[in-house]
Protein backbone atom coordinates (compact mmCIF):
# COMPACT_ATOMS: atom_id res chain seq x y z
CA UNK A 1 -23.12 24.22 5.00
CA UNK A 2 -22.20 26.98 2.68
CA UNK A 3 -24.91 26.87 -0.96
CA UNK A 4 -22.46 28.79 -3.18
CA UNK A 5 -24.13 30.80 -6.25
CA UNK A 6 -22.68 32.08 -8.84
CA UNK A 7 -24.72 34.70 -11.61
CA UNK A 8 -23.14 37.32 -13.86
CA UNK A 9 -25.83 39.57 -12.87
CA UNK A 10 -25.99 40.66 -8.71
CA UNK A 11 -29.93 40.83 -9.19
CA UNK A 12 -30.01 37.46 -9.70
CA UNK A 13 -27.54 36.77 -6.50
CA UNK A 14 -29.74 39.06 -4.47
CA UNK A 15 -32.87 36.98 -5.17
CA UNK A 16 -31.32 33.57 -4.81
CA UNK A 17 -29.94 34.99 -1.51
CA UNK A 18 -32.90 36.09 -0.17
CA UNK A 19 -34.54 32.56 -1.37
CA UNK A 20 -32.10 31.31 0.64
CA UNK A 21 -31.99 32.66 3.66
CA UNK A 22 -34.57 30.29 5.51
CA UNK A 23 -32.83 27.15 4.11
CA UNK A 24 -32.20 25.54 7.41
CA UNK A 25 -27.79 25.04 7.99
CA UNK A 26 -27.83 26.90 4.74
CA UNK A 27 -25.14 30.08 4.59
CA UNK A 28 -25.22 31.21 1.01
CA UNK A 29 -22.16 32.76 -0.65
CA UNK A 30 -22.55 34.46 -3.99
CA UNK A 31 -19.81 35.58 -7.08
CA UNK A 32 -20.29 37.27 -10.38
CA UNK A 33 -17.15 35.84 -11.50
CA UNK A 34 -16.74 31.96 -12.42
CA UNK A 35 -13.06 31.44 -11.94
CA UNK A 36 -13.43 33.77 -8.67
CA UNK A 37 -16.14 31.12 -7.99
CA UNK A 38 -14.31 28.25 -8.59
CA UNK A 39 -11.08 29.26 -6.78
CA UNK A 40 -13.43 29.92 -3.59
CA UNK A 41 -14.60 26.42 -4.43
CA UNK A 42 -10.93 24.43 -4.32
CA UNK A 43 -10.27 26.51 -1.13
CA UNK A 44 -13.78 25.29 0.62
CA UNK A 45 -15.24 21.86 -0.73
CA UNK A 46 -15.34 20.50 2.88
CA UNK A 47 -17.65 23.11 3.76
CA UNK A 48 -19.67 23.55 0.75
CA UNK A 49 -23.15 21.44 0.62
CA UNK A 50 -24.60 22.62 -2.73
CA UNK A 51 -23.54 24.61 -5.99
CA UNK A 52 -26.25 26.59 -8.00
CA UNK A 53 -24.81 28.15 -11.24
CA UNK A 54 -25.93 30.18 -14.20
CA UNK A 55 -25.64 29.07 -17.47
CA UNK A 56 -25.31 32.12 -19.82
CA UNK A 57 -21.97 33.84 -18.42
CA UNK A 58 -18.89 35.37 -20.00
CA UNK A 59 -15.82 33.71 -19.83
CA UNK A 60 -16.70 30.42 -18.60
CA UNK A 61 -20.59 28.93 -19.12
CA UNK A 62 -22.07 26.75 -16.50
CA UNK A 63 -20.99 24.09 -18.20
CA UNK A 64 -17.93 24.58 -18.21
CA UNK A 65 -18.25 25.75 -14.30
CA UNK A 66 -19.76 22.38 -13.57
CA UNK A 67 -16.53 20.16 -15.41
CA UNK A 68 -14.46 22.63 -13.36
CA UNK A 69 -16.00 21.77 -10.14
CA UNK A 70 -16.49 17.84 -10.99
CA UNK A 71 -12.61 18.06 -11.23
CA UNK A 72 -12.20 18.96 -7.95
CA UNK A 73 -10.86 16.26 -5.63
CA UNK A 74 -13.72 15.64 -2.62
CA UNK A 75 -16.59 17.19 -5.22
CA UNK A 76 -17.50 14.33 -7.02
CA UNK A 77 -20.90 14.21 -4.99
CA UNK A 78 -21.88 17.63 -4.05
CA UNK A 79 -25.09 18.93 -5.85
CA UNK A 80 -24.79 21.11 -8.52
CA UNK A 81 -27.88 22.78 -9.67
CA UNK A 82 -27.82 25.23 -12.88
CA UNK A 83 -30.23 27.55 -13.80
CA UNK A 84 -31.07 28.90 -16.94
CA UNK A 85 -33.91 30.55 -19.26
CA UNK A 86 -33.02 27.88 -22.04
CA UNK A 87 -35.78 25.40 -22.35
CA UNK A 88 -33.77 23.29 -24.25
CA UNK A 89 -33.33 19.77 -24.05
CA UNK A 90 -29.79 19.06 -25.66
CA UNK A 91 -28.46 21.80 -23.03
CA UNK A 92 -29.77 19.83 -19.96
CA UNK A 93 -28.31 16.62 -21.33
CA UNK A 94 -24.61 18.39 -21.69
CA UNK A 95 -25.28 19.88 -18.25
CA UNK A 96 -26.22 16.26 -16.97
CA UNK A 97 -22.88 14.86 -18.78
CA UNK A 98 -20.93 17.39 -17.24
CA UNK A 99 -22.33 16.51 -13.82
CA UNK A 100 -25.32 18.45 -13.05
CA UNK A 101 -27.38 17.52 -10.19
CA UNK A 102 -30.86 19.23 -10.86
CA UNK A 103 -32.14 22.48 -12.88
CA UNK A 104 -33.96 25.31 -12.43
CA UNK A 105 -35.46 27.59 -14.48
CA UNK A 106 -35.56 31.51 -15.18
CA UNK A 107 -37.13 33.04 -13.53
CA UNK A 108 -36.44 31.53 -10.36
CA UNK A 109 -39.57 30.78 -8.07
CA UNK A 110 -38.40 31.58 -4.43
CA UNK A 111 -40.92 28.59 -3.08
CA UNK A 112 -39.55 26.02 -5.62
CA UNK A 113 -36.03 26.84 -4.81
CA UNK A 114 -35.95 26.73 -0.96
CA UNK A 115 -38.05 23.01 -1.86
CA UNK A 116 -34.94 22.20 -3.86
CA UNK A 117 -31.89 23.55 -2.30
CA UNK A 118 -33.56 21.66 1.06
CA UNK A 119 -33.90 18.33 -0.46
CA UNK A 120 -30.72 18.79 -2.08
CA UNK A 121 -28.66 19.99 1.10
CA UNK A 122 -30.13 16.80 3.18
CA UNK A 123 -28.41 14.48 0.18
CA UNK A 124 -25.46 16.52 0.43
CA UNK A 125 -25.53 16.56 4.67
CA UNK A 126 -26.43 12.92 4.34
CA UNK A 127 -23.76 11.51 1.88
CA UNK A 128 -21.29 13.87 4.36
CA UNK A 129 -22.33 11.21 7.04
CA UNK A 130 -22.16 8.58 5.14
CA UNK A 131 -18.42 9.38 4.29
CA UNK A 132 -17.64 10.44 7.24
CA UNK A 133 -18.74 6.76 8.82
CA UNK A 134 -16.68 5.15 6.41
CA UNK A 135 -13.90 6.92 6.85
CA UNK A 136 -14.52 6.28 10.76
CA UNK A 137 -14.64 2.81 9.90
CA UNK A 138 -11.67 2.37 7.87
CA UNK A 139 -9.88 4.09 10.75
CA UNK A 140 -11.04 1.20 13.35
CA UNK A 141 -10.39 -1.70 11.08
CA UNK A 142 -6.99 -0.39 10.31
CA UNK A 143 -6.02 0.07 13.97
CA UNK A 144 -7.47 -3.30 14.56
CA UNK A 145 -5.07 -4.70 11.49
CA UNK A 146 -2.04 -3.20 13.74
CA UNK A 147 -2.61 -4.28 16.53
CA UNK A 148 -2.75 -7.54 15.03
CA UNK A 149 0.17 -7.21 13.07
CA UNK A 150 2.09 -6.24 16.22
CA UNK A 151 0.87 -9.40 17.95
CA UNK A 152 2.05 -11.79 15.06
CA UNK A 153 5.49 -9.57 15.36
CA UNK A 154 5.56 -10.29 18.58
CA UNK A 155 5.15 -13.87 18.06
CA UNK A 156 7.55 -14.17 15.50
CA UNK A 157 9.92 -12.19 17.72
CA UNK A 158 9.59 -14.91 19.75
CA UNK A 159 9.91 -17.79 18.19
CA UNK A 160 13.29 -16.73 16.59
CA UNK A 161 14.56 -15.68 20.14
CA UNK A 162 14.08 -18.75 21.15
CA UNK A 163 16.08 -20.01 17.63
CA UNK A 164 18.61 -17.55 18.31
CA UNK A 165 19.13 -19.11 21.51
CA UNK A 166 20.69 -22.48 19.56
CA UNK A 167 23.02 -20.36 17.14
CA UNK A 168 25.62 -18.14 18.61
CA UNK A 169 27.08 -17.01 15.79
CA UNK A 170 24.34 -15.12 13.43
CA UNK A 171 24.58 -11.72 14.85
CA UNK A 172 22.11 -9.94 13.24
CA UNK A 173 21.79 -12.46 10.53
CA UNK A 174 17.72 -12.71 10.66
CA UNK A 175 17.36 -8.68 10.58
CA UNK A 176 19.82 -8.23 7.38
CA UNK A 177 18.23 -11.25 5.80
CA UNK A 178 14.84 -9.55 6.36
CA UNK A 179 16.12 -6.22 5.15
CA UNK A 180 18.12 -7.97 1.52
CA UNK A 181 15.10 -9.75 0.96
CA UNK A 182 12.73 -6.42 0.84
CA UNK A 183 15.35 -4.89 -1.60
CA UNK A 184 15.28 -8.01 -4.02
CA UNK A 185 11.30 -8.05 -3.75
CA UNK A 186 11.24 -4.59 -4.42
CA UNK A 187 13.14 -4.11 -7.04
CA UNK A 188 11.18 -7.17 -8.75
CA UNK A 189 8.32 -4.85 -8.67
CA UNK A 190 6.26 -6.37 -5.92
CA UNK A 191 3.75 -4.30 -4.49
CA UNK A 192 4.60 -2.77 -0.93
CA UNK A 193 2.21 -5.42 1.33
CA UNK A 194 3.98 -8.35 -0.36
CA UNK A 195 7.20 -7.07 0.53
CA UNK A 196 6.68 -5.96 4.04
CA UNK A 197 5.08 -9.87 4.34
CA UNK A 198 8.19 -11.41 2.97
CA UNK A 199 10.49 -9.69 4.87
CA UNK A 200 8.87 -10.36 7.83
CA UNK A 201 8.56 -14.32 7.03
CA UNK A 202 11.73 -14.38 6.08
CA UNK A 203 13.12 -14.13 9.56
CA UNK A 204 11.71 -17.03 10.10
CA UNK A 205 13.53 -19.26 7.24
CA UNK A 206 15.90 -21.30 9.70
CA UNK A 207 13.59 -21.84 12.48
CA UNK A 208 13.89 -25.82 11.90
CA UNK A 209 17.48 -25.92 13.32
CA UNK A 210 15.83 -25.51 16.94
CA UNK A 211 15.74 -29.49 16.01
CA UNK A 212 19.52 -30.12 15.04
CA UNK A 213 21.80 -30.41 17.47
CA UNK A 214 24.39 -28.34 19.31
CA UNK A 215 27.40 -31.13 18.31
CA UNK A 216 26.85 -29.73 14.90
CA UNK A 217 25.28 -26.54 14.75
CA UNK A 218 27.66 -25.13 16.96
CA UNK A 219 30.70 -26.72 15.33
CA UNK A 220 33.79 -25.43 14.82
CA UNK A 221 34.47 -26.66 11.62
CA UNK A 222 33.52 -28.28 8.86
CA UNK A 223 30.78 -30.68 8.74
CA UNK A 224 31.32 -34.46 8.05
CA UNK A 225 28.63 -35.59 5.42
CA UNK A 226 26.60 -37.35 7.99
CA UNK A 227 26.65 -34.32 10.28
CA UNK A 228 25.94 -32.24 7.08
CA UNK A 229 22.66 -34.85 5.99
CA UNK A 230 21.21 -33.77 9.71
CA UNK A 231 21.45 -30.38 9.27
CA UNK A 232 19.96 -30.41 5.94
CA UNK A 233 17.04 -31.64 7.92
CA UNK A 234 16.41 -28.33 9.81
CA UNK A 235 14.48 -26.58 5.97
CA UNK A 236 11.83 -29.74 6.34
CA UNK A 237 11.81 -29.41 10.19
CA UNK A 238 11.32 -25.63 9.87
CA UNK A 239 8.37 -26.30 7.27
CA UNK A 240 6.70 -29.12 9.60
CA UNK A 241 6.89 -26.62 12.26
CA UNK A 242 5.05 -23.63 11.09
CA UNK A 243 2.56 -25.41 8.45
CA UNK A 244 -1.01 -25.02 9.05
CA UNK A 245 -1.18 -21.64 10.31
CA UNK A 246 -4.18 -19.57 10.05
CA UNK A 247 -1.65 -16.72 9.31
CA UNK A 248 -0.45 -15.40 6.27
CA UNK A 249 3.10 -14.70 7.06
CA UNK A 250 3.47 -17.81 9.17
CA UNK A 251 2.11 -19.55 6.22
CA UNK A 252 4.78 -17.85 3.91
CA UNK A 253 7.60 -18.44 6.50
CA UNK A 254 6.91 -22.70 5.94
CA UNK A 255 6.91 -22.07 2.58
CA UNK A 256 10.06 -19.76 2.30
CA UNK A 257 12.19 -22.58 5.22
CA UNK A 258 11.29 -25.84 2.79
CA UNK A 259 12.61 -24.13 -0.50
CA UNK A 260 15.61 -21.56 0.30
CA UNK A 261 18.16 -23.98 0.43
CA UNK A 262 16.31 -25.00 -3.10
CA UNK A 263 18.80 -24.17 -6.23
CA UNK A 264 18.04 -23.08 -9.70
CA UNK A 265 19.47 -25.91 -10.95
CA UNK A 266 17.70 -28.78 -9.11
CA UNK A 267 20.61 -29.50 -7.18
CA UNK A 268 19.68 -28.16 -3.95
CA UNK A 269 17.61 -29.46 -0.78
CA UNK A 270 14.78 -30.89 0.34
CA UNK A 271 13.18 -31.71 -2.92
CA UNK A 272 15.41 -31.09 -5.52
CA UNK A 273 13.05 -28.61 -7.16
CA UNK A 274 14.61 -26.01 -10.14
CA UNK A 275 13.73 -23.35 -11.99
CA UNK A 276 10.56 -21.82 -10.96
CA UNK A 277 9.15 -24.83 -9.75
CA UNK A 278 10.75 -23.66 -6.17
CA UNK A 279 8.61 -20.94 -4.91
CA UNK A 280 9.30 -17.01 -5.52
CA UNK A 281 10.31 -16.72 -1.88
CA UNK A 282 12.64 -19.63 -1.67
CA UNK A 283 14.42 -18.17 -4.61
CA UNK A 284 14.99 -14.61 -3.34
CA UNK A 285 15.87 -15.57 0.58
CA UNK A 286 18.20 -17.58 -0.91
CA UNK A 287 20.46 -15.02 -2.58
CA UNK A 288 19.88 -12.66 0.79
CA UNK A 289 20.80 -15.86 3.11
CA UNK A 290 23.90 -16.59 0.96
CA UNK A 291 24.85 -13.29 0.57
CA UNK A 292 24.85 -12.47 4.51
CA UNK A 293 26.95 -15.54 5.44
CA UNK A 294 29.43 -14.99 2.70
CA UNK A 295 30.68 -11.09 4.07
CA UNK A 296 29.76 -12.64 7.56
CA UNK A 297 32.71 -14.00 10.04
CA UNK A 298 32.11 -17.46 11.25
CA UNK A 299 34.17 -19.89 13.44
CA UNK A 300 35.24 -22.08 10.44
CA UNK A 301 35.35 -19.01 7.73
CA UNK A 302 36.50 -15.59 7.69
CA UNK A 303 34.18 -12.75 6.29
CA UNK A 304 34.07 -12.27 2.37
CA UNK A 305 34.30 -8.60 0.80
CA UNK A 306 31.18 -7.57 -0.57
CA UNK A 307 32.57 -7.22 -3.78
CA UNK A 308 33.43 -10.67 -3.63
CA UNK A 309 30.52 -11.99 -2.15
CA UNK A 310 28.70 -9.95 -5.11
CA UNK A 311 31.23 -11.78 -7.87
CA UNK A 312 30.06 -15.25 -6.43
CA UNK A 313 26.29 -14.49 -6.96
CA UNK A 314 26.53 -13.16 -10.24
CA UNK A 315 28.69 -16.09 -11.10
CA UNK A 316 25.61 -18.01 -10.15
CA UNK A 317 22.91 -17.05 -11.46
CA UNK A 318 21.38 -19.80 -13.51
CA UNK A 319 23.00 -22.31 -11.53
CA UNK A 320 22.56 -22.06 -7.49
CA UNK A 321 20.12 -18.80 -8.24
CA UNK A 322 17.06 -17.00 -10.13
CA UNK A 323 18.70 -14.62 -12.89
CA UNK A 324 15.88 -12.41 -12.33
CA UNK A 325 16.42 -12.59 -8.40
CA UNK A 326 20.04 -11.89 -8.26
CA UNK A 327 19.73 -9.06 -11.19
CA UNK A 328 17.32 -7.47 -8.90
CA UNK A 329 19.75 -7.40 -5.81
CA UNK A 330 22.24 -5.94 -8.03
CA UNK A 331 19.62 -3.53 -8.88
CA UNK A 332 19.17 -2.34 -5.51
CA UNK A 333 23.40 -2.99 -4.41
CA UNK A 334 23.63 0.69 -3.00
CA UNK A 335 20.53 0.04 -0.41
CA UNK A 336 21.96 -3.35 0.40
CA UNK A 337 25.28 -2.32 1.78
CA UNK A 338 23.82 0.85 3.24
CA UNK A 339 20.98 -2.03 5.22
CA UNK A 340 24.17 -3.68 6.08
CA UNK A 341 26.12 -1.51 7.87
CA UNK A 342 23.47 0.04 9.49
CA UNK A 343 22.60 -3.80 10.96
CA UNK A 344 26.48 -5.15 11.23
CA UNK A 345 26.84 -7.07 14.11
């Protein structure tokens, strides 16, 4: 590692190099000028174990030298040692606020400071390893966390192929769902892992109609009230059927299929919750659900404009949706229709 000095006077260098010399892994670098110092610094902090600095300098004084270096991003725990003549005790405090490591004293004994720079330089080598191994570590725990992740995508992947399989006429329904509902979440400010786990529960919100059956769910036409009560069933089936999971998302998913056919109102289904008694979730996959079956073709509708589609939601807010929810899609309109076109059926 490279013990950097920096003196106004090259007599001074000279003798701390020469101190130096049989520092083991110690390759000494001196300057006479601070800011030359310091730029060498920013341009080398990986490979610099130890900083020794005069005090008494023009231009800059090792104090100020020392807040320099502290600034520097990855310098935080290098040693910094300053030497000085100054037997004074108000100086070595500053020095310590600034961020000095250790002092030593003019004039320099050549035995004392290869005993310090070598205790010093085994910190320095040490706390290397030490973040080094936790960077290491961090590395292995997120690879771990993907391949995880990938598994539960997989899953999920899955499951709604196999829900896909009793619905003909979603297209790519679940993936624009999924995309709307990251928008909306977004622009409410949530932070990027909530989002990325709500849009990926969220392709799960109609899993329950793997329970209703093809007479109605592949119907071409309206729904008779009875046929209409049974498919209502399919946000309490779809809750029933992923409750309990040790997951997260999976969790989310039975959370988000019981409440998105919930309205802000109370007049929706299961439970005939309102306000923001139904859960966050509910409330935003149910302006991106509504929103893709409007401007989506279907056996007994034809596709709504999106300017239309957009009229009916804002019509609704504070009726079948969250104010805040649907002033958040509008927030983010340009994204939407770019997400749909890119995922039209």
């Amino acid at each position: 590692m490279l013990a950097l000095i920096l003196d106004d006077s090259e007599m001074n260098n000279l003798l701390m190099m020469q101190a130096l010399k049989s520092v083991p892994d110690c390759e000494p670098v001196d300057f006479t000028c601070p800011r030359a110092a310091l730029d060498f610094l920013r341009d080398n902090v990986e490979r610099i174990g130890i900083a020794i600095t005069d005090y008494d300098m023009p231009g800059l004084t090792g104090l100020d030298v020392i807040a320099a270096a502290r600034a520097v991003e990855g310098f935080a725990h290098v040693p910094i040692v300053m030497v000085t003549s100054l037997d004074q005790q108000s100086l070595r405090r500053e020095a310590l606020a600034r961020g000095a490591t250790d002092f030593l004293g003019k004039p320099c004994d050549p035995v004392e400071i290869r005993a310090r720079v070598t205790n010093l330089m085994k910190i320095s080598a040490a706390h290397r390893q030490e973040r080094d191994r936790s960077a290491w570590l961090a590395r292995e725990v997120a690879a771990a966390v993907s391949v995880i992740e990938a598994r539960e995508r997989e899953i999920i992947a899955l499951l709604m192929r196999a829900a896909e399989h009793r619905d003909t006429d979603t297209g790519n329904h679940v993936a624009r769902v999924s995309a709307y509902v990251g928008i909306i979440a977004t622009h409410l400010g949530l932070d990027p892992e909530r989002v990325r786990i709500l849009s990926l529960a969220s392709t799960m919100h109609d899993v329950g109609k793997i329970g209703v059956p093809d007479a109605i769910l592949l119907k071409k036409g309206p729904l008779s009230p009875e046929e209409r009560a049974e498919m209502e069933l399919h946000a309490e089936r779809g809750r029933r059927i992923l409750e309990g999971s040790t997951s997260e998302v999976v969790r989310l998913a039975a959370e988000i299929a019981a409440s998105h056919h919930e309205r802000w109102d109370g007049t929706g289904y299961p439970a005939g919750l309102a306000g923001e008694a139904i859960p966050l979730s509910g409330r935003i996959v149910a302006v991106a659900d509504v929103f893709d079956a409007l401007v989506s073709e279907r056996p007994y509708k034809k596709a709504w404009s999106h300017a239309e589609a957009r009229a009916f939601l804002a019509d609704q807010a504070g009726r079948h949706f969250d104010p805040a929810c649907i002033a958040a899609f509008v927030s983010g309109w340009d994204e939407v229709e770019r997400q749909h076109a890119a995922l039209a059926a």
